[in-house]
N, C-alpha and C. Protein backbone atom coordinates (compact mmCIF):
# COMPACT_ATOMS: atom_id res chain seq x y z
N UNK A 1 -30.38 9.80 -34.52
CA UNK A 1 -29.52 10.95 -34.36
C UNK A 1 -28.52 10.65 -33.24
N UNK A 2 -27.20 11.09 -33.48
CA UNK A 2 -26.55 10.98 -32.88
C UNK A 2 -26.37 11.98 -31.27
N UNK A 3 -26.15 11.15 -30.13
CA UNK A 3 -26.25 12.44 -28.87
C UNK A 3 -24.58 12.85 -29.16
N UNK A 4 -24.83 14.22 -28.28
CA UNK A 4 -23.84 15.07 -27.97
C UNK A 4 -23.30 14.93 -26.89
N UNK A 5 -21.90 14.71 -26.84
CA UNK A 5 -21.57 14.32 -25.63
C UNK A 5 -19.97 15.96 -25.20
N UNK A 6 -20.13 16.01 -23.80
CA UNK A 6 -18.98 16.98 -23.48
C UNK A 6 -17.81 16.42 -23.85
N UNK A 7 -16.72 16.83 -24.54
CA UNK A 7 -15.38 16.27 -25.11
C UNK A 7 -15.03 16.28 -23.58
N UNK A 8 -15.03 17.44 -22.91
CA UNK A 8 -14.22 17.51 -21.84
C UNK A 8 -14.50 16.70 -20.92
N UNK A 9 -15.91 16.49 -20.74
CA UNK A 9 -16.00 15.38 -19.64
C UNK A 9 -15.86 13.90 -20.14
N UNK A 10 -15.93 13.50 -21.37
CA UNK A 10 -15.30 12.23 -21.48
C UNK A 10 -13.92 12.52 -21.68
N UNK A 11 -12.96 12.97 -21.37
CA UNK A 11 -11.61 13.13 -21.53
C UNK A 11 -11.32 12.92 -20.00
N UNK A 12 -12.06 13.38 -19.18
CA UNK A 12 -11.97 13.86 -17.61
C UNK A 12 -12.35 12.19 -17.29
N UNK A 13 -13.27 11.81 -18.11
CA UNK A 13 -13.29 10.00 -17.22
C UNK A 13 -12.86 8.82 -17.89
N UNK A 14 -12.22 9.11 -19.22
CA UNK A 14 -11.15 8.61 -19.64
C UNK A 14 -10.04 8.12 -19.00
N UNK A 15 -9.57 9.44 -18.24
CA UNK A 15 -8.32 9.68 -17.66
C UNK A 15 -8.44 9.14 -16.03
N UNK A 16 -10.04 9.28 -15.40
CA UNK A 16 -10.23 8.82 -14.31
C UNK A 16 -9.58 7.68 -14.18
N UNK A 17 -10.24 7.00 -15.27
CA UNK A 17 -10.44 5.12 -15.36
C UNK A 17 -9.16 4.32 -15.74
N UNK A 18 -8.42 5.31 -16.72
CA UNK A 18 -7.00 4.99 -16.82
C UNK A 18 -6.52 5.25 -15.44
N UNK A 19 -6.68 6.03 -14.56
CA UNK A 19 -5.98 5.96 -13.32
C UNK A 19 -6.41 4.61 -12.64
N UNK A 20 -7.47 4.27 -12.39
CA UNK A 20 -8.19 3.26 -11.73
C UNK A 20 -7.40 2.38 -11.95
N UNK A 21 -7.49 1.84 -13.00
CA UNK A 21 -6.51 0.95 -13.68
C UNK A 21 -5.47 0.92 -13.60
N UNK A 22 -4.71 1.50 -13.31
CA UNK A 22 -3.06 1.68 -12.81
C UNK A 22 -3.02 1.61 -11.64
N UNK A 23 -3.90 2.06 -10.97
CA UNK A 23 -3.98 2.27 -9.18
C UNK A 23 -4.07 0.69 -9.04
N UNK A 24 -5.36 -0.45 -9.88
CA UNK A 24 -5.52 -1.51 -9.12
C UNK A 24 -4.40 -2.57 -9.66
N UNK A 25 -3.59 -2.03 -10.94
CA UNK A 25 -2.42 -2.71 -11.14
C UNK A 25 -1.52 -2.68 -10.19
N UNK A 26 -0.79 -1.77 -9.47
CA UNK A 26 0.17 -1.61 -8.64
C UNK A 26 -0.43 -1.67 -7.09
N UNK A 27 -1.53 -1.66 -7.14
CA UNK A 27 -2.29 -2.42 -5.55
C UNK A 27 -1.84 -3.91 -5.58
N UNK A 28 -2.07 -4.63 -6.65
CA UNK A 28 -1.74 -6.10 -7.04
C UNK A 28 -0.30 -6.47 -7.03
N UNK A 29 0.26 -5.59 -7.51
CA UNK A 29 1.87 -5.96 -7.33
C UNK A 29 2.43 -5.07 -6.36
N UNK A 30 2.28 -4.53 -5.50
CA UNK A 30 2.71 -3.77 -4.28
C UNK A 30 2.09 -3.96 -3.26
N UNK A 31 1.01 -4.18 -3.14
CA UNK A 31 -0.21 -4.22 -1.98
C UNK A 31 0.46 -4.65 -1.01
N UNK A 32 -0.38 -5.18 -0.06
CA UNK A 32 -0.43 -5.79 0.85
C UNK A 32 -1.34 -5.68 2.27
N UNK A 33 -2.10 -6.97 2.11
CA UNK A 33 -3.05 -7.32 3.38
C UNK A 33 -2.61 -6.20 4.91
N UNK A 34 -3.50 -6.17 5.39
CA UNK A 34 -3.75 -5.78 6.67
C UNK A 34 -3.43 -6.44 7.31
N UNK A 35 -3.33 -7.98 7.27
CA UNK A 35 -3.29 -8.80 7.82
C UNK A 35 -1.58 -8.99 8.06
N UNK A 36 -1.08 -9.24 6.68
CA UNK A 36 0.55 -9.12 6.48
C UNK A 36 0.93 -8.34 7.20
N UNK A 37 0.26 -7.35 7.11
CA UNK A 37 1.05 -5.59 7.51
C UNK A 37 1.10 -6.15 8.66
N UNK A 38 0.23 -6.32 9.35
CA UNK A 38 0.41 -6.77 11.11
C UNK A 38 1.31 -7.73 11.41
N UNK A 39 1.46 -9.32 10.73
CA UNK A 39 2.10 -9.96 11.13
C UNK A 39 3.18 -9.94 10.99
N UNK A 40 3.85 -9.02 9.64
CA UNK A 40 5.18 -8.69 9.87
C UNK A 40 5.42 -7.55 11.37
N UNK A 41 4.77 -6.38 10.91
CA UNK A 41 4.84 -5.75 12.79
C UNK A 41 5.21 -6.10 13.40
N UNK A 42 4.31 -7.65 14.14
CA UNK A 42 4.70 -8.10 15.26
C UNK A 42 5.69 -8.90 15.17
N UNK A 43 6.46 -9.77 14.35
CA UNK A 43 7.69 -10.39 14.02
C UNK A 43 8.68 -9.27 14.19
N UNK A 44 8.46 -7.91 13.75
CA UNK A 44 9.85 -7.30 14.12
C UNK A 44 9.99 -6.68 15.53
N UNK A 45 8.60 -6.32 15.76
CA UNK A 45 8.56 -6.14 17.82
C UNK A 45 9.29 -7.30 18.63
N UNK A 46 8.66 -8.84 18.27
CA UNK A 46 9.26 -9.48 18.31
C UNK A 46 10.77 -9.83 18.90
N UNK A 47 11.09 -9.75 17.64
CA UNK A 47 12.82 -9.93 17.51
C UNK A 47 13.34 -8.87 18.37
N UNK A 48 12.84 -7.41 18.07
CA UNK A 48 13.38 -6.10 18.24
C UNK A 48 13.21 -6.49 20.15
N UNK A 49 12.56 -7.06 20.65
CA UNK A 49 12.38 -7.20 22.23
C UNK A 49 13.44 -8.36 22.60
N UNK A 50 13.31 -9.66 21.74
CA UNK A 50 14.08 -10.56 22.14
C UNK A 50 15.72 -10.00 21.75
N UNK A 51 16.07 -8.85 21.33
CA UNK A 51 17.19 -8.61 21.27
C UNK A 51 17.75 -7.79 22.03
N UNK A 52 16.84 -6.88 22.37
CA UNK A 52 17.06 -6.19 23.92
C UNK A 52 17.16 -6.84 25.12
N UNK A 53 16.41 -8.14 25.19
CA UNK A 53 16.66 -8.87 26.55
C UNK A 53 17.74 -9.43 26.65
N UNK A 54 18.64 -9.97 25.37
CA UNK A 54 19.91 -10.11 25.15
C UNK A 54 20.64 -9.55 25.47
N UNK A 55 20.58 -7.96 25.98
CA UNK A 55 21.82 -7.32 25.48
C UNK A 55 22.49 -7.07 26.97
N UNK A 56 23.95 -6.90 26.91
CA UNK A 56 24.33 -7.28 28.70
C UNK A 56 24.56 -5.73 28.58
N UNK A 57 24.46 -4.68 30.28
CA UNK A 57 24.59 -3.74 30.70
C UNK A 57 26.05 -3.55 30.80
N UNK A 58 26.68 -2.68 30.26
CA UNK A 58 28.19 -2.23 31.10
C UNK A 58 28.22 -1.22 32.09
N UNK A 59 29.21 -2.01 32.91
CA UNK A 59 29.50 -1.15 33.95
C UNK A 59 30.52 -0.21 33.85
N UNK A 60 30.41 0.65 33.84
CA UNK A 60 31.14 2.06 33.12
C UNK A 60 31.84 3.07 35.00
């Protein structure tokens, strides 16, 4: 015999799992490490400091 299953709740994790799946598609092509995230950070602190020490004061 066949079981009975809720339409609604397999529709409800259908739709979960299709999300899942889209979520870990565009994690993969968008993501990015913790690690990245930081080392770009500090490359633009970086620059962003070595360009301030550059910059000459006017005397106004």
């Amino acid at each position: 015999m066949n079981n009975v299953i809720n339409l609604r709740t397999a529709r409800k994790a259908r739709n979960r799992s299709d999300a899942r799946r889209d979520a870990d598609v565009n994690a993969v092509k968008h993501g990015r490490t913790k690690a990245e995230k930081r080392l770009t950070k500090t490359i633009a602190d970086k620059s962003e400091k070595s360009l301030d020490a550059h910059k000459r004061e006017r005397d106004e």
